[in-house]
Every structure is written in C-alpha cells, then in structure tokens.
Protein backbone atom coordinates (compact mmCIF):
# COMPACT_ATOMS: atom_id res chain seq x y z
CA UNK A 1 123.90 13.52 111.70
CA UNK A 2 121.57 10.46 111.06
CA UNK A 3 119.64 9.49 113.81
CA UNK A 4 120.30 5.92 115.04
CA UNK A 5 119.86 3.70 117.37
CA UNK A 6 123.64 3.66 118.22
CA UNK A 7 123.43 7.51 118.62
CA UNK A 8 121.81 6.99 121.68
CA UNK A 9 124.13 4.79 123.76
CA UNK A 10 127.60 7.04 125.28
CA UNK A 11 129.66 4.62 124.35
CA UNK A 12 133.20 6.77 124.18
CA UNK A 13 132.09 9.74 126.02
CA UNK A 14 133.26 11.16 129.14
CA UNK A 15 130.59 12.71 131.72
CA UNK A 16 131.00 14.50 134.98
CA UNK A 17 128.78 13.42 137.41
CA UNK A 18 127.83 16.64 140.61
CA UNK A 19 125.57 15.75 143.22
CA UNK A 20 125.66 12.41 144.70
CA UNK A 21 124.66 12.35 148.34
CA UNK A 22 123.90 8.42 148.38
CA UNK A 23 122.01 5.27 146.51
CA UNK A 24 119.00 7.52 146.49
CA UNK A 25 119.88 10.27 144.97
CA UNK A 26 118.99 11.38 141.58
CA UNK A 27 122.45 12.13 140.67
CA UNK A 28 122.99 8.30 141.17
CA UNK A 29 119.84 7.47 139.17
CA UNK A 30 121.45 9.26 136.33
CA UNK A 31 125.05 8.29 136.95
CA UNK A 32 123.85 4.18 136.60
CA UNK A 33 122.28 5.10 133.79
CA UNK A 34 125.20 7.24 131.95
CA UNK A 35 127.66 4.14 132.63
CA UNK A 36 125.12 1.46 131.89
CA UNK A 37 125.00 3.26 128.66
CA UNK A 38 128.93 3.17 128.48
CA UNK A 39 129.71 6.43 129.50
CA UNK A 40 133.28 6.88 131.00
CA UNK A 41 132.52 9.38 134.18
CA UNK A 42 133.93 11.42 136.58
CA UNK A 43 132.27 11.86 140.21
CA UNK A 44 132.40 14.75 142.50
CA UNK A 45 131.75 15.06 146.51
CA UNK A 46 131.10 17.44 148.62
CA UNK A 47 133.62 16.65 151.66
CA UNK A 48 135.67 14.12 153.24
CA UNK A 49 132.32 13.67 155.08
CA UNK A 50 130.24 12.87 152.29
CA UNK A 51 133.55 10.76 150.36
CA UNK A 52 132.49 8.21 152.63
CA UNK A 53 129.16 7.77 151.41
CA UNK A 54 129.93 8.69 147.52
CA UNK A 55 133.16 6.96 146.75
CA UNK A 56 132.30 3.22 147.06
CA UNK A 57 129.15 4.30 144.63
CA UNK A 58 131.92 6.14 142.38
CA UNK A 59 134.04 3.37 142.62
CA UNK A 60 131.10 0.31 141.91
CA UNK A 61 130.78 2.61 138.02
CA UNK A 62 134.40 2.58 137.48
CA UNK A 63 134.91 6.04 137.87
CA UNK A 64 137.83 7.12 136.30
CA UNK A 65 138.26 10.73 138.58
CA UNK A 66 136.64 10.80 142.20
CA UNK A 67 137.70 14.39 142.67
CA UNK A 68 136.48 17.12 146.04
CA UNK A 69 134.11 19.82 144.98
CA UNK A 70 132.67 22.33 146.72
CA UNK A 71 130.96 24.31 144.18
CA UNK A 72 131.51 27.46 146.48
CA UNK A 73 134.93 26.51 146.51
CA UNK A 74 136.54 28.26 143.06
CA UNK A 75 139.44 26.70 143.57
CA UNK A 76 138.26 23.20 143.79
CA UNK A 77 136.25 23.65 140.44
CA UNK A 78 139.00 24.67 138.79
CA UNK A 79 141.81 21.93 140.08
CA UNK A 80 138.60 19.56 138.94
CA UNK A 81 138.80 20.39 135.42
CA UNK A 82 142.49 21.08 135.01
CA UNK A 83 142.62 17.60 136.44
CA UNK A 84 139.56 16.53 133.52
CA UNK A 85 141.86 18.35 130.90
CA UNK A 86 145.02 16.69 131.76
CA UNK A 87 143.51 12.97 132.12
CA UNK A 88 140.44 13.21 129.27
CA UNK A 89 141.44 16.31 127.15
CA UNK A 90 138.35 16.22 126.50
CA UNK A 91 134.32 16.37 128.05
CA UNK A 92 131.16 15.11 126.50
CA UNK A 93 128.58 16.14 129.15
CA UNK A 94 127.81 17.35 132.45
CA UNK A 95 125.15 16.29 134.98
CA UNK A 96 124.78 19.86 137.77
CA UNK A 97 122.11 17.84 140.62
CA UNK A 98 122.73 20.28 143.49
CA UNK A 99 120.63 22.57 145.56
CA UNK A 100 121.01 24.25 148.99
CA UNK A 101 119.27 26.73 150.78
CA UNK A 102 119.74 27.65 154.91
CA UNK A 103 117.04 25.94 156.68
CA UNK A 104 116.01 29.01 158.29
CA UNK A 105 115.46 30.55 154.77
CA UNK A 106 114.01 27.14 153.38
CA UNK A 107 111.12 26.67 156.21
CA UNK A 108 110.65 30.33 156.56
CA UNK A 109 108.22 32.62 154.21
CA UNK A 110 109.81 34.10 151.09
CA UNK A 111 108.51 37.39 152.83
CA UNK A 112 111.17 36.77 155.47
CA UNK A 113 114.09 34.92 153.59
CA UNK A 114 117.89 36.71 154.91
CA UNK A 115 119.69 38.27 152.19
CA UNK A 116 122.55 35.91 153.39
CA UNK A 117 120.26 33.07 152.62
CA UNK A 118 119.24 34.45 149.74
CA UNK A 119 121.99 35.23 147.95
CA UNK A 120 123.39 31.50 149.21
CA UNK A 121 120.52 29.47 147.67
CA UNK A 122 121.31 31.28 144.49
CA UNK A 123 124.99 31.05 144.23
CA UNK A 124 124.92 27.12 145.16
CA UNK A 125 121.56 26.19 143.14
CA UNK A 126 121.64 28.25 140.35
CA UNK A 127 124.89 30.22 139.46
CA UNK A 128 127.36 26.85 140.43
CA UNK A 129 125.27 25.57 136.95
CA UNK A 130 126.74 29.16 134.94
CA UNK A 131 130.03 28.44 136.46
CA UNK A 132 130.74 24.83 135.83
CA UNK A 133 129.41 25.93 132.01
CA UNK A 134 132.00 28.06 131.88
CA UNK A 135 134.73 25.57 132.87
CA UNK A 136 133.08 22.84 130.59
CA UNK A 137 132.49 24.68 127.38
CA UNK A 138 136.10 24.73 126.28
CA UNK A 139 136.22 21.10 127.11
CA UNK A 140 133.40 20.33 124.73
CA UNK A 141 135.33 20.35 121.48
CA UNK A 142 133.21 18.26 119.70
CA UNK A 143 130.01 19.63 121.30
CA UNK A 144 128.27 18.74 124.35
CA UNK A 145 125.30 18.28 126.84
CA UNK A 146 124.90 20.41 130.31
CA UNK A 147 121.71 18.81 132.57
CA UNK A 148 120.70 20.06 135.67
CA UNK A 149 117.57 19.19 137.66
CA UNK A 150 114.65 21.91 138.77
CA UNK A 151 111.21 21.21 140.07
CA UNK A 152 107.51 22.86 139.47
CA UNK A 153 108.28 25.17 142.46
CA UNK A 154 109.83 26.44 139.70
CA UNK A 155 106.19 27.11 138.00
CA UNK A 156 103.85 27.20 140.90
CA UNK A 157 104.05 28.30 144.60
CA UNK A 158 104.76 24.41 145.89
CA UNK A 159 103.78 23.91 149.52
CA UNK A 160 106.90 24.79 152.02
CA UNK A 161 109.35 25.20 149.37
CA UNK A 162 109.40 28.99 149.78
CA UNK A 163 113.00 29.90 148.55
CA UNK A 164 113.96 27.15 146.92
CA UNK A 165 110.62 27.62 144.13
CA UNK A 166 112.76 30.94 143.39
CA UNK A 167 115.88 29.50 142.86
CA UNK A 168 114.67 26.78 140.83
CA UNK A 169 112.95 29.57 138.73
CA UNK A 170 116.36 31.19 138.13
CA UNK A 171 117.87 28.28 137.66
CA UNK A 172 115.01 27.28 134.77
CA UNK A 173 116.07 30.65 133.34
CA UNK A 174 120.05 30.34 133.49
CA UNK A 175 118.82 27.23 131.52
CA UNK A 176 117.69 28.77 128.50
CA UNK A 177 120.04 31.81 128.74
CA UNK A 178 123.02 29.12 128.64
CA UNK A 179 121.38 27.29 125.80
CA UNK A 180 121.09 30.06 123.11
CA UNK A 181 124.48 30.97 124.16
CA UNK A 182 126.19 27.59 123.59
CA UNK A 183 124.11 26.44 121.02
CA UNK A 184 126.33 27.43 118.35
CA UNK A 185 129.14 25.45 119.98
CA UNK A 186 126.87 23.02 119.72
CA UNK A 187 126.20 22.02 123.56
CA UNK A 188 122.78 21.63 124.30
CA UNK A 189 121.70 22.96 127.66
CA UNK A 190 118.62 21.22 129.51
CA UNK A 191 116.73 20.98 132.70
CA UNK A 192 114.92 17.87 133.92
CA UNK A 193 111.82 18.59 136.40
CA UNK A 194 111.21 15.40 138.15
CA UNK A 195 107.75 14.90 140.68
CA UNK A 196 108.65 14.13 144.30
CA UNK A 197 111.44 11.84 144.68
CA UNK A 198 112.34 10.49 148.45
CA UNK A 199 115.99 12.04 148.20
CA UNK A 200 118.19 13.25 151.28
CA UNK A 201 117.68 16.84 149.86
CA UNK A 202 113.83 16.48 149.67
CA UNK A 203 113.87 15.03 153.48
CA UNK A 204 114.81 18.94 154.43
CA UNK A 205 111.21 20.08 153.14
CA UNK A 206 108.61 20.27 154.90
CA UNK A 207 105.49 17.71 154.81
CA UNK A 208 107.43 16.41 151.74
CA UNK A 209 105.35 13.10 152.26
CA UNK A 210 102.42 14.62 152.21
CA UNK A 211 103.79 16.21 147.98
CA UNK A 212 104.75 12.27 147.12
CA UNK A 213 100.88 10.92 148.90
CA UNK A 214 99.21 13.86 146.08
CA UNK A 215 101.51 12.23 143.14
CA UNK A 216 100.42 9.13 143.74
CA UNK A 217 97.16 10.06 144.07
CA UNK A 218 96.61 12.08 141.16
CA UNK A 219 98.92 11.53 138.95
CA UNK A 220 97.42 10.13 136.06
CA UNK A 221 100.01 7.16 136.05
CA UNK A 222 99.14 6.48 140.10
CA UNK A 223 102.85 6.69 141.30
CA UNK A 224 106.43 8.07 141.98
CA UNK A 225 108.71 8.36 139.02
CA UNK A 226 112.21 6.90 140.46
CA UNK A 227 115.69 7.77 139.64
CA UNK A 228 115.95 5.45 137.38
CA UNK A 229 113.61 6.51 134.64
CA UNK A 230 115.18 10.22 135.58
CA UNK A 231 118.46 8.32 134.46
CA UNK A 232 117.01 7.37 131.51
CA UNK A 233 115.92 10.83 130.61
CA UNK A 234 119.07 12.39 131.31
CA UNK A 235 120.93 9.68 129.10
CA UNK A 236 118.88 10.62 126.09
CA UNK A 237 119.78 14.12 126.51
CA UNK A 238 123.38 13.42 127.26
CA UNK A 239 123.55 10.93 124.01
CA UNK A 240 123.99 12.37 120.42
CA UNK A 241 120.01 11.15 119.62
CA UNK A 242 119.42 14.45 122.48
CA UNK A 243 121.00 16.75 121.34
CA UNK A 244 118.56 18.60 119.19
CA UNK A 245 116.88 19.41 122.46
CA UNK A 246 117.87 22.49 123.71
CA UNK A 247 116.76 25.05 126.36
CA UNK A 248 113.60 22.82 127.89
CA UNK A 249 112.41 21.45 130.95
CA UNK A 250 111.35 18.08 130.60
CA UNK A 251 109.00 17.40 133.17
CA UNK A 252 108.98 13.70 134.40
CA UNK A 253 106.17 13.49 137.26
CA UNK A 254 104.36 10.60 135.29
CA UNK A 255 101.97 13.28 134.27
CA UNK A 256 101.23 15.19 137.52
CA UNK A 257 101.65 18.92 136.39
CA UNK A 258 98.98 18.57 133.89
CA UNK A 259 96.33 18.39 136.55
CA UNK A 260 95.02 20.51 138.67
C-alpha cells in the first residue's frame, strides 16, 4: 500500500468504541477523534446506569449502534457483534479502554490481593481484550486494528496501583501474543500507555493527584497529556497509515518514563 496522506483519515470504516464512562474519559478522547476522522462507530455501556451518562455522548458522534455490554456478560458480547454483523457485515477496528479491580484488592498490597479479586481484575482488564479479539477477527475481512490502553504500572511498581500494575502487565503481554497471532490476517494489535489522566477510573487510586503533580513536574514537556492527543494516537493506529505497527506500547506521557 502507498502511504498517503488520505491513508490516515477513517473515512469508510466502522469502529467499536468500549469504555466510555463520561466527557473525560479516554475512551471519549479517542472516540472524537475516530469520528472527527470519519469513522462510522459503534458505542458500548456498561448498564442502564451508566446509558445515562454514555448515550447522549454516543448519540452527539452519530453512533450508528449504542448497544449494553458487560464484558463479563458472554452473552451480551456476543448479541453485540451478531448485531455488528447483521447491520455493518463488516469491522475495521476496535478501541478495548476498560479496567476494574475490587477496591479492597486495588488499595490493598499485592501481598494480600483475594484470589476472587484477582482473578476479577484479570478477566475484566486483560482477558475481555482476548475475547472481544476473538469476536472481531472474523469481522475484519479486509484487515484490522485492536487498541487497548495500559499504563507504566505495567513497567514499574507505580505508587498504590498494586494489582492493577499486574494486570496491566498481562494485559501488555496479551498485546503482543494477539499481535503475532493476527498479524497474518493482517490486524494489527497495539497498546497505548498514556501518563496520568484525571479519568473516573483513575479517581479510584490512591494519591492519584499526587502521580499527575510528578508529570507535570518532571516531565520534560511540563504537563498532562489529555485525551485528545491520546485520540490522536489511537486514530493513527486505527487508520491504514498505522497499521505497520504492531505489538507495541506507545507511551504518551509527554516524555515522563524516560526520567528517573
């Protein structure tokens, strides 16, 4: 393919956007983005709790599916992409921005983490990635792009996020596993590690100010990245000008990890 500069709008593709919580959200970041871009998308929430919230934002991009998931639910992931198949035939990428673990487990030292809590963070923030790849591949006829977002808990023992460092570490590595294995389909498989974003997920770590104050501070570019440059990361990766990149972590902290 010859690189240019129309390769890297989505004009005529179809993405599936999981993990809005609200405006602030990186899955929102990256879902303004995607349909700025031209990108035709479907949005997923959690409950009819959270519909509230994510709808209207599904709604202001057009959305063409605003469909339930519970990624614990197997039944709801698979009446979400029978319902893709029927209305797209078709799927060009897939943006996984989810992550859970029990608060308990989450505040507590990895020394004491439950096997319940455990074995939850891991199912909902890494393995939900392996199984929505599995529902997506045969979608991606034409070859695709799966993006999910880790952190440098992933890489280094992060202050208070216990669990969730191993779970992002896993998730790194379900990454690159996925990657080599769909790479002859021709899907690309990538995570994106942004710094410290003010999120409703981040609120549920501890002294999570105090990891945005050291960004800012030493950082060599003196600040928080925001969503919206995530968005324009994941966009490149979704578009065909990303999709020679396959099996990385692209680490968007405006420089932070390569400082001590």
């Amino acid at each position: 393919m010859q690189l240019t500069a129309s390769n890297t709008t989505l004009k005529g593709l179809k993405g599936l956007v999981v993990g809005i919580a609200n405006q602030h959200s990186i899955a929102w970041g990256c879902a303004e983005a995607f349909r700025a871009a031209g990108a035709e998308l479907a949005v997923t929430y959690l409950n009819a709790k959270a519909e509230s919230h994510v709808r209207p934002l599904a709604e202001s991009l057009d959305a063409s599916l605003i469909q339930p998931l519970d990624v614990e639910n197997d039944a709801e992931m698979g009446a979400l992409f029978e319902k893709i198949d029927q209305d797209w035939g078709k799927l060009d990428f897939v943006l996984h921005s989810i992550a859970f673990a029990p608060l308990d487990d989450l505040h507590g030292p990895v020394l004491d983490t439950s096997r319940e809590g455990f074995s939850r963070a891991m199912d909902i923030s890494c393995h939900s990635l392996i199984r929505l790849a599995r529902h997506a591949a045969p979608l991606m006829k034409d070859g695709g792009s799966l993006l999910t977002m880790s952190y440098e808990g992933a890489n280094r023992v992060a202050p208070h996020y216990g669990i969730m460092g191993l779970a992002k570490a896993s998730l790194e590595a379900a990454t690159r596993a996925l990657a080599a294995e769909l790479g002859p389909k021709n899907i690309s498989v990538n995570a994106i590690s942004p710094g410290p974003i003010a999120t409703r997920a981040a609120s549920g770590i501890l002294e999570f100010d105090h990891l945005m104050q050291d960004s800012i501070e030493h950082a060599p570019l003196r600040r928080l990245v925001t969503i919206e440059e995530v968005g324009a990361l994941a966009t490149l990766l979704a578009s065909p000008a990303g999709r020679g990149i396959t099996g990385d972590v692209i680490v968007v902290d405006g420089g932070r990890h390569i400082l001590y």
